[in-house]
Protein backbone atom coordinates (compact mmCIF):
# COMPACT_ATOMS: atom_id res chain seq x y z
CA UNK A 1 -27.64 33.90 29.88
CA UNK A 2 -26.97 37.55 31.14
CA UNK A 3 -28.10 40.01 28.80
CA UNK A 4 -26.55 43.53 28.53
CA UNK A 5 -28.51 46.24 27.35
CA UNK A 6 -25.67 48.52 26.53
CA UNK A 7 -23.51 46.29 24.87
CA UNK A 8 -26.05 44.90 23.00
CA UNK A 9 -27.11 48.41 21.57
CA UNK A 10 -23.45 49.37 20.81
CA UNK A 11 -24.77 48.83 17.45
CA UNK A 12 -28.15 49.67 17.80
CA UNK A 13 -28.51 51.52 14.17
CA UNK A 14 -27.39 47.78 12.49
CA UNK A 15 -29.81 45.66 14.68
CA UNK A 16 -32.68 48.41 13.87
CA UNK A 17 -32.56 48.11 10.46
CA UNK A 18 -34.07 44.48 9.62
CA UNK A 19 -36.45 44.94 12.38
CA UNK A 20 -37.87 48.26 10.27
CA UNK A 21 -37.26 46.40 7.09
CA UNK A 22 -39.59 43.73 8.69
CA UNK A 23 -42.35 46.33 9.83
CA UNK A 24 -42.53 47.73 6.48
CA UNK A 25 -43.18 44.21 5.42
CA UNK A 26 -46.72 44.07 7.36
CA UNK A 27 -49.88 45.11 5.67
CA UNK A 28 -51.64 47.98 7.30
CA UNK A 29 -54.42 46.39 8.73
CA UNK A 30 -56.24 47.23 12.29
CA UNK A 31 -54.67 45.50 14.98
CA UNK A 32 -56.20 45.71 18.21
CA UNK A 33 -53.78 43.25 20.21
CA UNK A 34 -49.86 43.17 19.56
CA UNK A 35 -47.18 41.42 21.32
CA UNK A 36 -43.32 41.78 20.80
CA UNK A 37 -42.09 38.47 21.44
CA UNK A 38 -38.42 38.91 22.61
CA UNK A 39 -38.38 42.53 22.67
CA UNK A 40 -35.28 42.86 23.82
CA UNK A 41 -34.65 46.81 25.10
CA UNK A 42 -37.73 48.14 23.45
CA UNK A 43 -36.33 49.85 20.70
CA UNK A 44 -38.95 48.12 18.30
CA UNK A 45 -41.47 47.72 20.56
CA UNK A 46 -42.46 51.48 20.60
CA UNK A 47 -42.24 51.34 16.88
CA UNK A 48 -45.27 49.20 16.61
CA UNK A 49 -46.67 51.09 19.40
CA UNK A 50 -46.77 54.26 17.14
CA UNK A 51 -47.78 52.47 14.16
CA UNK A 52 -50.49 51.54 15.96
CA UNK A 53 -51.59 53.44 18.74
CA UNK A 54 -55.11 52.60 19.44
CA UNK A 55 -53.64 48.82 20.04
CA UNK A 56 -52.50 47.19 23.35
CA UNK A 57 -49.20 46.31 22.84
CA UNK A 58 -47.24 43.31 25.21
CA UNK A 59 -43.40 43.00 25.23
CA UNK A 60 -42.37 39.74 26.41
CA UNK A 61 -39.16 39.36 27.18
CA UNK A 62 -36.68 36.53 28.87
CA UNK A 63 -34.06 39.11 31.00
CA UNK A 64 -34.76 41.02 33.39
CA UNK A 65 -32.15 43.78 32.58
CA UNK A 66 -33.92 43.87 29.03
CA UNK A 67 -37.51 44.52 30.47
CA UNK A 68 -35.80 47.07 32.34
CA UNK A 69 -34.58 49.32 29.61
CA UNK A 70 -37.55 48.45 27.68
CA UNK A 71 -39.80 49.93 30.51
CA UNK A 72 -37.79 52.95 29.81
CA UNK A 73 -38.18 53.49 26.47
CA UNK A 74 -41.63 52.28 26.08
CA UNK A 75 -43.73 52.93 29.06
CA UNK A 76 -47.31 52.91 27.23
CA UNK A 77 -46.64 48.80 26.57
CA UNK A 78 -47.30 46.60 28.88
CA UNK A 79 -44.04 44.70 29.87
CA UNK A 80 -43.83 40.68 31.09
CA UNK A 81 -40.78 39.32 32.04
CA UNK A 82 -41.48 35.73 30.84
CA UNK A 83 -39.25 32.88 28.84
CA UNK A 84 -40.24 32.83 25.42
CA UNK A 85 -40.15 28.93 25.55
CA UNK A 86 -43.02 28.79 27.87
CA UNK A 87 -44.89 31.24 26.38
CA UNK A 88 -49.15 30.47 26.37
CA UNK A 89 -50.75 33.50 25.86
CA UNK A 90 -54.76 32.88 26.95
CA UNK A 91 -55.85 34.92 23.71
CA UNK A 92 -54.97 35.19 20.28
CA UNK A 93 -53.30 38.12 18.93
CA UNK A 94 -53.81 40.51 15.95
CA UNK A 95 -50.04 40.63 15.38
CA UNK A 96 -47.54 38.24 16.89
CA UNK A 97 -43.81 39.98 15.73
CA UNK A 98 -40.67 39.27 17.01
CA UNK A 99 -37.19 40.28 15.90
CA UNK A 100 -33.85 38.51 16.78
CA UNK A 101 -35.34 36.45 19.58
CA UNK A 102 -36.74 33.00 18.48
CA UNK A 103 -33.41 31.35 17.02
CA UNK A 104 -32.55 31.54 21.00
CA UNK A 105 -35.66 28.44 21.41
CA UNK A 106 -35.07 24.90 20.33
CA UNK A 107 -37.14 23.13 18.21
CA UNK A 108 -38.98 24.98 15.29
CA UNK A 109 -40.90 22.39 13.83
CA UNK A 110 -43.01 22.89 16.92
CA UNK A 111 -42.68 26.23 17.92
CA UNK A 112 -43.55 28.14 14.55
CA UNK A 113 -47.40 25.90 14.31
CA UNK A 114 -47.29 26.40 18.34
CA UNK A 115 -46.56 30.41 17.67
CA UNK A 116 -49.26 30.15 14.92
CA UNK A 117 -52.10 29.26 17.07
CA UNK A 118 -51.68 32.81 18.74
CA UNK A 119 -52.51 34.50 15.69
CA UNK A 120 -55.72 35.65 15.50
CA UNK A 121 -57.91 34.50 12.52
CA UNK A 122 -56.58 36.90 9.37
CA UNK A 123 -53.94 38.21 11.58
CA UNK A 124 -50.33 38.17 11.07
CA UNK A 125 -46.99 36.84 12.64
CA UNK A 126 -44.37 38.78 11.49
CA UNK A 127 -40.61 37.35 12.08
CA UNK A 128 -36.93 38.23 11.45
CA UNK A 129 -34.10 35.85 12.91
CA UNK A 130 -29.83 36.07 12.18
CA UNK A 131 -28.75 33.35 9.99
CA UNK A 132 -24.94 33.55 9.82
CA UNK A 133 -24.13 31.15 12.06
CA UNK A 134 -21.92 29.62 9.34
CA UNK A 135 -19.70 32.74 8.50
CA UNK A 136 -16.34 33.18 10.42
CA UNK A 137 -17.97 35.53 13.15
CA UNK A 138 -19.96 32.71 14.79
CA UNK A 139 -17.88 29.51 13.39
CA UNK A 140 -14.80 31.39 14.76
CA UNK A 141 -16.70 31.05 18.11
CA UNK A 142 -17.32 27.38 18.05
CA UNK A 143 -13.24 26.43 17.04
CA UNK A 144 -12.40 28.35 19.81
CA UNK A 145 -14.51 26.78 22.54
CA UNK A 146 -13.23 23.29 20.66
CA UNK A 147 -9.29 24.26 20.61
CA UNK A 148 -8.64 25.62 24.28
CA UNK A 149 -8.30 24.63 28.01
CA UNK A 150 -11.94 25.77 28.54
CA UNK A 151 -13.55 22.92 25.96
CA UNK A 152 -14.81 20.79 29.10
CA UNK A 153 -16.74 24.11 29.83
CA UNK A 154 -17.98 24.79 26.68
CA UNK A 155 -18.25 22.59 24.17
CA UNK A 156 -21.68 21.45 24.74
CA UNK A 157 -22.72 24.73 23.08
CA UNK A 158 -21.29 23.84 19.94
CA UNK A 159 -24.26 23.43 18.42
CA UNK A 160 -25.78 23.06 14.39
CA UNK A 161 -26.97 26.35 13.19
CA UNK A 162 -30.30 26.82 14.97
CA UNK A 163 -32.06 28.46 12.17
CA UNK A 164 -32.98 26.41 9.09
CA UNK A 165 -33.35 27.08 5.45
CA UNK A 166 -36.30 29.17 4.16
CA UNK A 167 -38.16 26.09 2.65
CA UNK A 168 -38.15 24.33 6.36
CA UNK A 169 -40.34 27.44 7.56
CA UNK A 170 -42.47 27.47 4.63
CA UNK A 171 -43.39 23.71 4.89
CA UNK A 172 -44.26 23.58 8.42
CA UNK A 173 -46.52 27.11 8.28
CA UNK A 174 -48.46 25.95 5.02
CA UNK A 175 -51.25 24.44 7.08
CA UNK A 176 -51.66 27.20 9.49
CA UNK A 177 -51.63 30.23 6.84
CA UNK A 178 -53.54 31.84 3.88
CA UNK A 179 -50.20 33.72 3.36
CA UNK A 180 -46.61 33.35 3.50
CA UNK A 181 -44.04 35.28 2.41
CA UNK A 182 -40.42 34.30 3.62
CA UNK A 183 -36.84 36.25 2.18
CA UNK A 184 -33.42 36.67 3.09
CA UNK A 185 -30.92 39.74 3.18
CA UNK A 186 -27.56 39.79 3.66
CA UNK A 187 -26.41 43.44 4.94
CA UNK A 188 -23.13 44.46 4.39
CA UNK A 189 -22.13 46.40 7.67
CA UNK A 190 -19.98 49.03 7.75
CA UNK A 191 -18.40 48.82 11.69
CA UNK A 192 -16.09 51.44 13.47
CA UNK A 193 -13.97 50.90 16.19
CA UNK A 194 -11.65 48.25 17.69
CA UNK A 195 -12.19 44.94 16.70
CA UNK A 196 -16.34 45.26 15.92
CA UNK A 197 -16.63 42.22 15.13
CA UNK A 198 -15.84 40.78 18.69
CA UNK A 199 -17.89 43.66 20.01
CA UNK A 200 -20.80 42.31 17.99
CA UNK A 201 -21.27 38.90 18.90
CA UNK A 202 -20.31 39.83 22.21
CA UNK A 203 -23.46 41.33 22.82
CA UNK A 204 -25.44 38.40 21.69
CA UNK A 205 -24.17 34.36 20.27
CA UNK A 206 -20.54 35.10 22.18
CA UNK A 207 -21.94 35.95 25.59
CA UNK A 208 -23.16 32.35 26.04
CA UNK A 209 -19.76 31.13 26.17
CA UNK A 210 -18.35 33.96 28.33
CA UNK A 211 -21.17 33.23 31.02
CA UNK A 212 -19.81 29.94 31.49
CA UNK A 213 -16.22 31.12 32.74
CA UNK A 214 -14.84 33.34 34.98
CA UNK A 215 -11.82 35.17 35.41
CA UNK A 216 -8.52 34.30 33.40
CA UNK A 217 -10.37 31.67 31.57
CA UNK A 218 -13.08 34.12 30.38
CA UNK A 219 -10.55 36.94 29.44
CA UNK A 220 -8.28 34.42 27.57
CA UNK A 221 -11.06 32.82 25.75
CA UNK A 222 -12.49 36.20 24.64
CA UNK A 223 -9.01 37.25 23.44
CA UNK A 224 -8.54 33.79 21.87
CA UNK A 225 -11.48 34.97 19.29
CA UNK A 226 -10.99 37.95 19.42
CA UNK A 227 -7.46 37.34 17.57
CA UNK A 228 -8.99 34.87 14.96
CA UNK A 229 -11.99 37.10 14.24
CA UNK A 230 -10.09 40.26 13.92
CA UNK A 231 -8.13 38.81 11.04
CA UNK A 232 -11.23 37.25 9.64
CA UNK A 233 -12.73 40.94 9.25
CA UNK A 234 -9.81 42.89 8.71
CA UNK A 235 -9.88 46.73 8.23
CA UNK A 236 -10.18 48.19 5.22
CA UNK A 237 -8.05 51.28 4.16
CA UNK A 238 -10.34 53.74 5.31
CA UNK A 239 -10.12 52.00 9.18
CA UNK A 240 -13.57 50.50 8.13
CA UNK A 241 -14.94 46.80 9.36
CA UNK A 242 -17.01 45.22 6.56
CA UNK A 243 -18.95 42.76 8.15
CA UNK A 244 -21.96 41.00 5.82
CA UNK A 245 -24.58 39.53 7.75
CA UNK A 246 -27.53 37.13 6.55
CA UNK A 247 -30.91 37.36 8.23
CA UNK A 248 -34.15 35.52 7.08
CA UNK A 249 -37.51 37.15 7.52
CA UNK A 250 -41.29 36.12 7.46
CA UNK A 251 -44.70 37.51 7.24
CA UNK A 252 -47.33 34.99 7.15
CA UNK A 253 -51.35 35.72 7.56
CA UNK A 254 -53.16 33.02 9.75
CA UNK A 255 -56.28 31.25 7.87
CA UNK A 256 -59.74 33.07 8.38
């Protein structure tokens, strides 16, 4: 999947916010090692960076356009362009945080212990991931990949939601943490512009459809949701887009 820094920052000030509201989740404590695991464009990365300055902070990230723009705006971390799924750090980490990246990876039964045993002893992993993958804005996505000419293309990304319910993460960190505290928000987001909702999930859950055609086909399909999403989220009378979006968040402390 092609990542695009600019579209994916259209809404930058949204995306920021759970990231921060995650941040101000972790104890002060001193962390000497950080990574950023998915850190996208680096927006959050120098965030930690300044919380903690004295620490070396990593940003791993999967695209190369994203390490990129995140070498740009945070040029005291160290940047790896790596895939998150093959991730094996040869140390352990004070702080282990990543934001919007890890409902990409399969599997969470064994990648949350996996991510665990990276956490240093008393340290923290600190996690925020999207889970509205059942409202219209991503649903929308899936009928429309089912309902078209392009479903041969497609439709083996139809997929369940790949974030579970809070008490899935809770059972499978017990054993690895003195510490767990897991919560949900659901943001209502107030959008400008033509058809934000499109322009949202463009930038992330739409684009892996739209990699997989070309042309006409990729045009039509994005108009094709574009059509049913628009009247999903219609405008208010102000010309507003109210768009409410879930996202479940974790800070758990690794045992001593």
């Amino acid at each position: 999947m092609v990542w695009n820094p600019q579209q994916y920052l259209k809404f930058a000030g949204h995306r920021l916010r759970p990231a921060l509201d995650l941040l101000a989740r972790v104890p002060d404590f001193p962390a000497d090692t950080i990574v950023d695991l998915g850190a996208g464009a680096g927006n959050v990365t120098k965030l930690l960076k300044q919380r903690w300055p004295n620490a070396k902070v990593t940003g791993i990230e999967g695209s190369a356009e994203m390490v990129a723009a995140g070498r740009k705006a945070a040029p005291d971390v160290e940047w790896q362009h790596a895939d998150l799924a093959s991730w094996q750090p040869s140390k352990r980490y004070d702080l282990v945080y990543s934001n919007a990246a890890l409902h990409w990876l399969p599997d969470h039964a064994k990648l949350f212990p996996a991510i665990m045993k990276n956490v240093a002893p008393g340290g923290f992993l600190a996690v925020q991931m999207p889970r509205n993958f059942l409202a219209p804005s991503h649903v929308l996505i899936a009928e429309t990949a089912l309902t078209g000419p392009w479903r041969g293309k497609v439709e083996h990304l139809v997929t369940p939601p790949p974030v579970h319910e809070p008490q899935f993460y809770h059972e499978v960190l017990a054993p690895h943490a003195a510490d767990i505290d897991i919560w949900e928000s659901e943001y209502l987001q107030v959008l400008e512009g033509e058809n934000p909702v499109k322009e949202w999930t463009k930038g992330t859950w739409l684009t892996r459809y739209l990699d997989v055609l070309e042309g006409d086909e990729k045009a039509a399909f994005e108009a094709a949701y574009g059509e049913q999403v628009a009247k999903a989220y219609p405008r208010n009378a102000a010309g507003q887009t109210l768009f409410p979006f879930r996202r479940m968040f974790m800070v758990v402390q690794a045992k001593d």
